[in-house]
PDB file of N, CA and C in Angstrom:
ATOM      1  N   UNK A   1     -84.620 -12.690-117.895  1.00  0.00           N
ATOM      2  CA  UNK A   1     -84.426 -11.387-118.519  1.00  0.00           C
ATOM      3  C   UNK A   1     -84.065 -11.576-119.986  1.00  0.00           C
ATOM      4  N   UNK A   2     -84.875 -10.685-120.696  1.00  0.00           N
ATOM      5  CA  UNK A   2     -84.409 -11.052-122.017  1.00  0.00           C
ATOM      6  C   UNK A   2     -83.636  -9.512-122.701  1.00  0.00           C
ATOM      7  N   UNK A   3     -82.712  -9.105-123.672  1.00  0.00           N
ATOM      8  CA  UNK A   3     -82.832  -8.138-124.153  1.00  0.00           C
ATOM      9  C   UNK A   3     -82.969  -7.676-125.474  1.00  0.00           C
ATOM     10  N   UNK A   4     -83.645  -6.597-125.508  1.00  0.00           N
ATOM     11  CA  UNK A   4     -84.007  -6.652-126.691  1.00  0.00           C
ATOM     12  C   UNK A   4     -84.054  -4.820-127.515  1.00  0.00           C
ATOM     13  N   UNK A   5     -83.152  -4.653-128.438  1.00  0.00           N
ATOM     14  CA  UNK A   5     -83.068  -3.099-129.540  1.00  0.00           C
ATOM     15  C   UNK A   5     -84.560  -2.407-129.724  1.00  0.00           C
ATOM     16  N   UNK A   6     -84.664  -1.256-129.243  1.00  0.00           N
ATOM     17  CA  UNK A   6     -85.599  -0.642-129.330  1.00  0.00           C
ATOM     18  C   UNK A   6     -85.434   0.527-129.918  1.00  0.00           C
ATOM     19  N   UNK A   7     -85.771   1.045-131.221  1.00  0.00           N
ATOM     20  CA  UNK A   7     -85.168   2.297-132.096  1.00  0.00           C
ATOM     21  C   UNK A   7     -83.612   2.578-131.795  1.00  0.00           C
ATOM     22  N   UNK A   8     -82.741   1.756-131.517  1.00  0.00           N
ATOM     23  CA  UNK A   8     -81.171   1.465-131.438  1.00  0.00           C
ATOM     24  C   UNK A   8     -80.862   1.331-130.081  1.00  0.00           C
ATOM     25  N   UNK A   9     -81.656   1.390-129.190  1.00  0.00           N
ATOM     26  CA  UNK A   9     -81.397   1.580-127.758  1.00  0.00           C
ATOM     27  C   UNK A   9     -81.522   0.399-127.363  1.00  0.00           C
ATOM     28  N   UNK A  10     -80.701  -0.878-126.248  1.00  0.00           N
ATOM     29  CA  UNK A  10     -80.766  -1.818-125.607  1.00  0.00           C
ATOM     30  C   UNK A  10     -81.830  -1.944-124.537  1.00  0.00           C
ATOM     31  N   UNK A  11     -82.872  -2.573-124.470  1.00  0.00           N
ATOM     32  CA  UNK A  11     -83.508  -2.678-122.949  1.00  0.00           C
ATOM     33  C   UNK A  11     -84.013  -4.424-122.557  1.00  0.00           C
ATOM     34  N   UNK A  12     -83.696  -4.188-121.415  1.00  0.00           N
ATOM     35  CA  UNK A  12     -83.848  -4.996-120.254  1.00  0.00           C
ATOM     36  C   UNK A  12     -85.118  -5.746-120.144  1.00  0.00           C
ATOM     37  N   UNK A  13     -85.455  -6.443-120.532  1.00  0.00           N
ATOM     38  CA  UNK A  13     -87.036  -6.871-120.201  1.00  0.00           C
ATOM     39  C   UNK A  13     -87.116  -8.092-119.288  1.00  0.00           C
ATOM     40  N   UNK A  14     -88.033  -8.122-118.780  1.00  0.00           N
ATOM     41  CA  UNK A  14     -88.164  -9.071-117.151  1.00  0.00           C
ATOM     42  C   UNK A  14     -88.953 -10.193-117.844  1.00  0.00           C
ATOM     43  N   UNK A  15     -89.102 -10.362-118.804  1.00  0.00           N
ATOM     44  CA  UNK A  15     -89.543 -11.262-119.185  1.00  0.00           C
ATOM     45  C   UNK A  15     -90.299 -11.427-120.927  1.00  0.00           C
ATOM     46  N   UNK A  16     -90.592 -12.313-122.079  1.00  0.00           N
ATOM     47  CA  UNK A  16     -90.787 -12.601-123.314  1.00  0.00           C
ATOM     48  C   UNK A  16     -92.447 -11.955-123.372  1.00  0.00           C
ATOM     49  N   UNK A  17     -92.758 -10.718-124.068  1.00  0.00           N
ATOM     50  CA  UNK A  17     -93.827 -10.163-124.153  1.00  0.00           C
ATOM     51  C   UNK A  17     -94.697 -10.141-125.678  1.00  0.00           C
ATOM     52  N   UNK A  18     -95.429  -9.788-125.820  1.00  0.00           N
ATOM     53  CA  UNK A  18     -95.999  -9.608-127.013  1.00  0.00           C
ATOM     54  C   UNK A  18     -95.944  -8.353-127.207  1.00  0.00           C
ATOM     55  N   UNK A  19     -95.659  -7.808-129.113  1.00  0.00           N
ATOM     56  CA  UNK A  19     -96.088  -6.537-128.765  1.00  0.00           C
ATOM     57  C   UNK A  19     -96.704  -5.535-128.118  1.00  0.00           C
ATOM     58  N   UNK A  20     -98.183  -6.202-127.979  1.00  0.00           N
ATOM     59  CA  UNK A  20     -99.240  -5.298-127.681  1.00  0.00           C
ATOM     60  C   UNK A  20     -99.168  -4.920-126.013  1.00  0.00           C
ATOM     61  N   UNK A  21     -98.401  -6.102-125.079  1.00  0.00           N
ATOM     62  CA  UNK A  21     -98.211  -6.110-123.814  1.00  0.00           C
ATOM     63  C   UNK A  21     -96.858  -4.819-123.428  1.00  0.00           C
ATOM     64  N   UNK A  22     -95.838  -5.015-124.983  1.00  0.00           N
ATOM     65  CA  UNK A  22     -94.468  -3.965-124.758  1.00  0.00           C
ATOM     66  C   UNK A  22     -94.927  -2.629-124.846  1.00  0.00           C
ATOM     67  N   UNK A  23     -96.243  -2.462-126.282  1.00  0.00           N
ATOM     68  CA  UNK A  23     -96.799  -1.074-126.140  1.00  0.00           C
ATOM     69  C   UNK A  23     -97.090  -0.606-125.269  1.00  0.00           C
ATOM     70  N   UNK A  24     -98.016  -1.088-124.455  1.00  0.00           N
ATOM     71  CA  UNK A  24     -98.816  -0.314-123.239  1.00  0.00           C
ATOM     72  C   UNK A  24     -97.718  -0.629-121.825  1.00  0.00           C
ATOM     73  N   UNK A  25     -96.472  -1.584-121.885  1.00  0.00           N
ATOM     74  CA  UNK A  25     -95.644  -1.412-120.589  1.00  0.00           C
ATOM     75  C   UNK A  25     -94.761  -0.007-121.108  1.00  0.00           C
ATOM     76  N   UNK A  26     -94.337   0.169-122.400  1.00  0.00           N
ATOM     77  CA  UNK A  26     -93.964   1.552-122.457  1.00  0.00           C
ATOM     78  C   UNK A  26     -94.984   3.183-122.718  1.00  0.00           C
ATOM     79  N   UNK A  27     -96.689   2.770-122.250  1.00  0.00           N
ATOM     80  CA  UNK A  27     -97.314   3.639-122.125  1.00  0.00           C
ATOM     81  C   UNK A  27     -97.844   4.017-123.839  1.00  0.00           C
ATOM     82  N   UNK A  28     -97.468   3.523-124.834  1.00  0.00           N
ATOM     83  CA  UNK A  28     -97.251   4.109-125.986  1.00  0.00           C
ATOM     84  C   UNK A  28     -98.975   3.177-126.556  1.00  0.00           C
ATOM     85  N   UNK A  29     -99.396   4.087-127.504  1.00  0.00           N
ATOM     86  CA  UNK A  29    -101.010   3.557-127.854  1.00  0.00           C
ATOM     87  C   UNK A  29    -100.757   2.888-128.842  1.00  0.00           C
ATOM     88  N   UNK A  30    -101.248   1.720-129.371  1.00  0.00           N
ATOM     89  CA  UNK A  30    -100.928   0.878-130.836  1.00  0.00           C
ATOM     90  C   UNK A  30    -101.477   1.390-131.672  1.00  0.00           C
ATOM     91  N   UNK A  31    -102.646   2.403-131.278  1.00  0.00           N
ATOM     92  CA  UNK A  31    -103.353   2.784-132.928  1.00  0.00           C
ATOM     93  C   UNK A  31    -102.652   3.460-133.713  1.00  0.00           C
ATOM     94  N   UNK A  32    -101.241   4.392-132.634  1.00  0.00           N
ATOM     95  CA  UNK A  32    -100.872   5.304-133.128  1.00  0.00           C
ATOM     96  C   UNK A  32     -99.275   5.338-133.734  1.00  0.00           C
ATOM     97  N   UNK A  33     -99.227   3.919-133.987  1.00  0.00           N
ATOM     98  CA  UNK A  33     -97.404   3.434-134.464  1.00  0.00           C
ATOM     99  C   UNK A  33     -97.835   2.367-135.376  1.00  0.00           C
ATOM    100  N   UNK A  34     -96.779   2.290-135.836  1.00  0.00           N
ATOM    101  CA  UNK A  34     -95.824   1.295-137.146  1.00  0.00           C
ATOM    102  C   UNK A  34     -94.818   0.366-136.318  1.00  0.00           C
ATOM    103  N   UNK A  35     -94.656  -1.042-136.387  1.00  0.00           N
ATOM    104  CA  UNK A  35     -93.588  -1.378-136.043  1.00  0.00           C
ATOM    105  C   UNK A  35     -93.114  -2.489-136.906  1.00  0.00           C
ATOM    106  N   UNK A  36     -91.561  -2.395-136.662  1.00  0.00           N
ATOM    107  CA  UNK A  36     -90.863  -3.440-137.291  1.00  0.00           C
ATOM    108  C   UNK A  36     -90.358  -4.156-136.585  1.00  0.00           C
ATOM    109  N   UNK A  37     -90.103  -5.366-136.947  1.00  0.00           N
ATOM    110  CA  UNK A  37     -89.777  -6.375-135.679  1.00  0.00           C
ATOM    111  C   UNK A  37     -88.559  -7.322-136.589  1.00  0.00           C
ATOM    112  N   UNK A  38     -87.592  -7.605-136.679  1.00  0.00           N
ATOM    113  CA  UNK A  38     -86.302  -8.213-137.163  1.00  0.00           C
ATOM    114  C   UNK A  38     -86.636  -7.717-138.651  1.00  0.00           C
ATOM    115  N   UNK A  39     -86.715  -6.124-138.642  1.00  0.00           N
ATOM    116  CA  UNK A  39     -86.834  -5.956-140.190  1.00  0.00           C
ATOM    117  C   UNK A  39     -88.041  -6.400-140.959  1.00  0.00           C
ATOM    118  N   UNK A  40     -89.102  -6.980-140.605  1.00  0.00           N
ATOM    119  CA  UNK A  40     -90.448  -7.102-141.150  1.00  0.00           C
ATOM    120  C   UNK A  40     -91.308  -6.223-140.461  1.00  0.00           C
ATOM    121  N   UNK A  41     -92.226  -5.683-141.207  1.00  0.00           N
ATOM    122  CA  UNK A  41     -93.459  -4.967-140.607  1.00  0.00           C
ATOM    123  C   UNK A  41     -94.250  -5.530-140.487  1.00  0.00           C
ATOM    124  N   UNK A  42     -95.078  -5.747-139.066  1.00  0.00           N
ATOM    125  CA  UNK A  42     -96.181  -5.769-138.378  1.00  0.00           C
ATOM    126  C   UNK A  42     -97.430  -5.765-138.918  1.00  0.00           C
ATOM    127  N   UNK A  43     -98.127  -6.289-138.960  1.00  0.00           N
ATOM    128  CA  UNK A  43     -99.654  -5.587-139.161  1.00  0.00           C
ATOM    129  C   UNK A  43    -100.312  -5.073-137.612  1.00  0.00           C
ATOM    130  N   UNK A  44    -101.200  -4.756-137.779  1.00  0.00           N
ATOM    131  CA  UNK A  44    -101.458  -4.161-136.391  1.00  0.00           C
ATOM    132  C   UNK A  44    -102.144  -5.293-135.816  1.00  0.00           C
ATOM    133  N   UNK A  45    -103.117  -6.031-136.630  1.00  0.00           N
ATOM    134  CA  UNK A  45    -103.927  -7.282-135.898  1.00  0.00           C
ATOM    135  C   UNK A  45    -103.224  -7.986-135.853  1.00  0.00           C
ATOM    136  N   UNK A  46    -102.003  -8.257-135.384  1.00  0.00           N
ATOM    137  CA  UNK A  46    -101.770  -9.665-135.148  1.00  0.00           C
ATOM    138  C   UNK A  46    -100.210  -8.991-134.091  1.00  0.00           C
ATOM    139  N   UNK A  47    -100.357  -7.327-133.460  1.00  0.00           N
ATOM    140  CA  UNK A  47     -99.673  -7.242-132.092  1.00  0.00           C
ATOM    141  C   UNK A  47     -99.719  -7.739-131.132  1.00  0.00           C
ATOM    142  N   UNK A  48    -100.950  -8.925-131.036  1.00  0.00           N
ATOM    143  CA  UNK A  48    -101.227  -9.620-129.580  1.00  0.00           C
ATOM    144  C   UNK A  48    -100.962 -10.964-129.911  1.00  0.00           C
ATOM    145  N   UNK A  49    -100.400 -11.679-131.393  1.00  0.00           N
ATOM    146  CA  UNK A  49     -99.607 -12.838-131.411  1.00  0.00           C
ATOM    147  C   UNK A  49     -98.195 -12.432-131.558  1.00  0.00           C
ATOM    148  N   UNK A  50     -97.756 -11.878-131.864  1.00  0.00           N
ATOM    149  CA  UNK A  50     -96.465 -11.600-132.387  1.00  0.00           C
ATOM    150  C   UNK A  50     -95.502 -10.785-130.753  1.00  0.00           C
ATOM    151  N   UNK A  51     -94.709 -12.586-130.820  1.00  0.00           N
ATOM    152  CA  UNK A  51     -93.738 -12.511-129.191  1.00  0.00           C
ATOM    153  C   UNK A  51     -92.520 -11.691-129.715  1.00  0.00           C
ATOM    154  N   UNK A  52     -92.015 -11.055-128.862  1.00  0.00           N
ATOM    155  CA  UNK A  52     -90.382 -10.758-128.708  1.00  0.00           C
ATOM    156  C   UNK A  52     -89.820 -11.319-127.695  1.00  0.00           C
ATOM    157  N   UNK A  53     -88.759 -11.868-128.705  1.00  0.00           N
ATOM    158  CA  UNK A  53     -87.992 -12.770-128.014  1.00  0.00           C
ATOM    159  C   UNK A  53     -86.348 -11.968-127.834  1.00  0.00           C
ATOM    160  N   UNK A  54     -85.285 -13.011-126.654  1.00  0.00           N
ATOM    161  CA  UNK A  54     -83.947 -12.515-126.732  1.00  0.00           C
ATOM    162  C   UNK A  54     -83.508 -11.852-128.030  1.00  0.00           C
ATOM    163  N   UNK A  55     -82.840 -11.088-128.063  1.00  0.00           N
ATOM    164  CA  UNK A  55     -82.157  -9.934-129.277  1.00  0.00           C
ATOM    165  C   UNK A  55     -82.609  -9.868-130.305  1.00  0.00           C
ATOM    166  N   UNK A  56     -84.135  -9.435-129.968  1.00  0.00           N
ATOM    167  CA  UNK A  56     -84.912  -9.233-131.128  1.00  0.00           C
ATOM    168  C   UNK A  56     -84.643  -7.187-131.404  1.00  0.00           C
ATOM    169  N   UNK A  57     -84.539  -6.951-132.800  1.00  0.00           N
ATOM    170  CA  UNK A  57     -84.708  -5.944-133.050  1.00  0.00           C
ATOM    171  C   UNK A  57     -85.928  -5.279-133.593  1.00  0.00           C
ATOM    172  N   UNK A  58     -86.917  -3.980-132.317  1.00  0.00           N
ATOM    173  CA  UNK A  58     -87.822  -3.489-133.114  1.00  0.00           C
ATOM    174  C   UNK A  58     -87.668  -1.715-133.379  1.00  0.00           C
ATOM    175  N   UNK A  59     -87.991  -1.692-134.360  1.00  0.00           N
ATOM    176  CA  UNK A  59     -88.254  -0.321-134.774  1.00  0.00           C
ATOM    177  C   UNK A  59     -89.856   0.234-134.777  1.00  0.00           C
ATOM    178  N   UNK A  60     -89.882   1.296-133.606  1.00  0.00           N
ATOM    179  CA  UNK A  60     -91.312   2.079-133.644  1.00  0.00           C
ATOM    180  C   UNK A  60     -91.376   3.057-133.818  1.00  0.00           C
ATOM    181  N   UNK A  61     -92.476   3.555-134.465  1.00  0.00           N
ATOM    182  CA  UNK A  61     -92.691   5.131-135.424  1.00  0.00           C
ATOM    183  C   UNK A  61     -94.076   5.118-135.114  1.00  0.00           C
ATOM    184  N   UNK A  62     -93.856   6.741-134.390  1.00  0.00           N
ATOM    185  CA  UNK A  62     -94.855   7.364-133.795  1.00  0.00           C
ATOM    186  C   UNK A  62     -95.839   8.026-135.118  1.00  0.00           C
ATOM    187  N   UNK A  63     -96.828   8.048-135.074  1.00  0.00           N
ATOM    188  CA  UNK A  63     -97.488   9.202-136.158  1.00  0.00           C
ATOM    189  C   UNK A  63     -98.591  10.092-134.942  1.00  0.00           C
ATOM    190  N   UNK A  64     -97.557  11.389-135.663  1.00  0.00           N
ATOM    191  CA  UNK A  64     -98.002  12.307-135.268  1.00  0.00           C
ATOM    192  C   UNK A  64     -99.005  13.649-136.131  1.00  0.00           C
ATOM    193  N   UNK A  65    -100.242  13.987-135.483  1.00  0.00           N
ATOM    194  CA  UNK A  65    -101.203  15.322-135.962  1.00  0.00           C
ATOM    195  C   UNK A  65    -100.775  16.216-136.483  1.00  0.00           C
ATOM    196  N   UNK A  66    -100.918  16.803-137.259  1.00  0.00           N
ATOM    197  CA  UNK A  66    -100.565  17.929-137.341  1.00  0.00           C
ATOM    198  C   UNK A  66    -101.010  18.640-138.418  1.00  0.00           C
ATOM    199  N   UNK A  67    -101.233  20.394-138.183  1.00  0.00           N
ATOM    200  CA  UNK A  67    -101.888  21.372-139.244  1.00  0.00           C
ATOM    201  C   UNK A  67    -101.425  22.673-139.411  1.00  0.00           C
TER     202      UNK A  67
END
């Protein structure tokens, strides 16, 4: 079990994932977020190298439509 800050919130993870594996276990689409991961931003191509590890901190931001 590893844990790891998610927009300030603690969670539980069953095991060391990659972004792109944390997006879609929390249902959430990658085309449609920003993330930060120990305070650096992400690019989007490289969510399927980039691991989270024990007490890693990420920050995700939704973009949302609108008119």
């Amino acid at each position: 079990m590893i844990n790891v800050t998610i927009n300030g919130d603690t969670h539980r993870l069953a095991e060391e994932l990659n972004l792109a594996d944390l997006l879609a276990q929390f249902d959430i689409e990658s085309d449609k977020v920003a993330i930060e991961h120990n305070l650096a931003i992400v690019p989007k191509s490289t969510f399927d190298r980039v691991m989270i590890g024990d007490g890693d901190t990420l920050e995700i931001v939704h973009f949302i439509g609108g008119g």
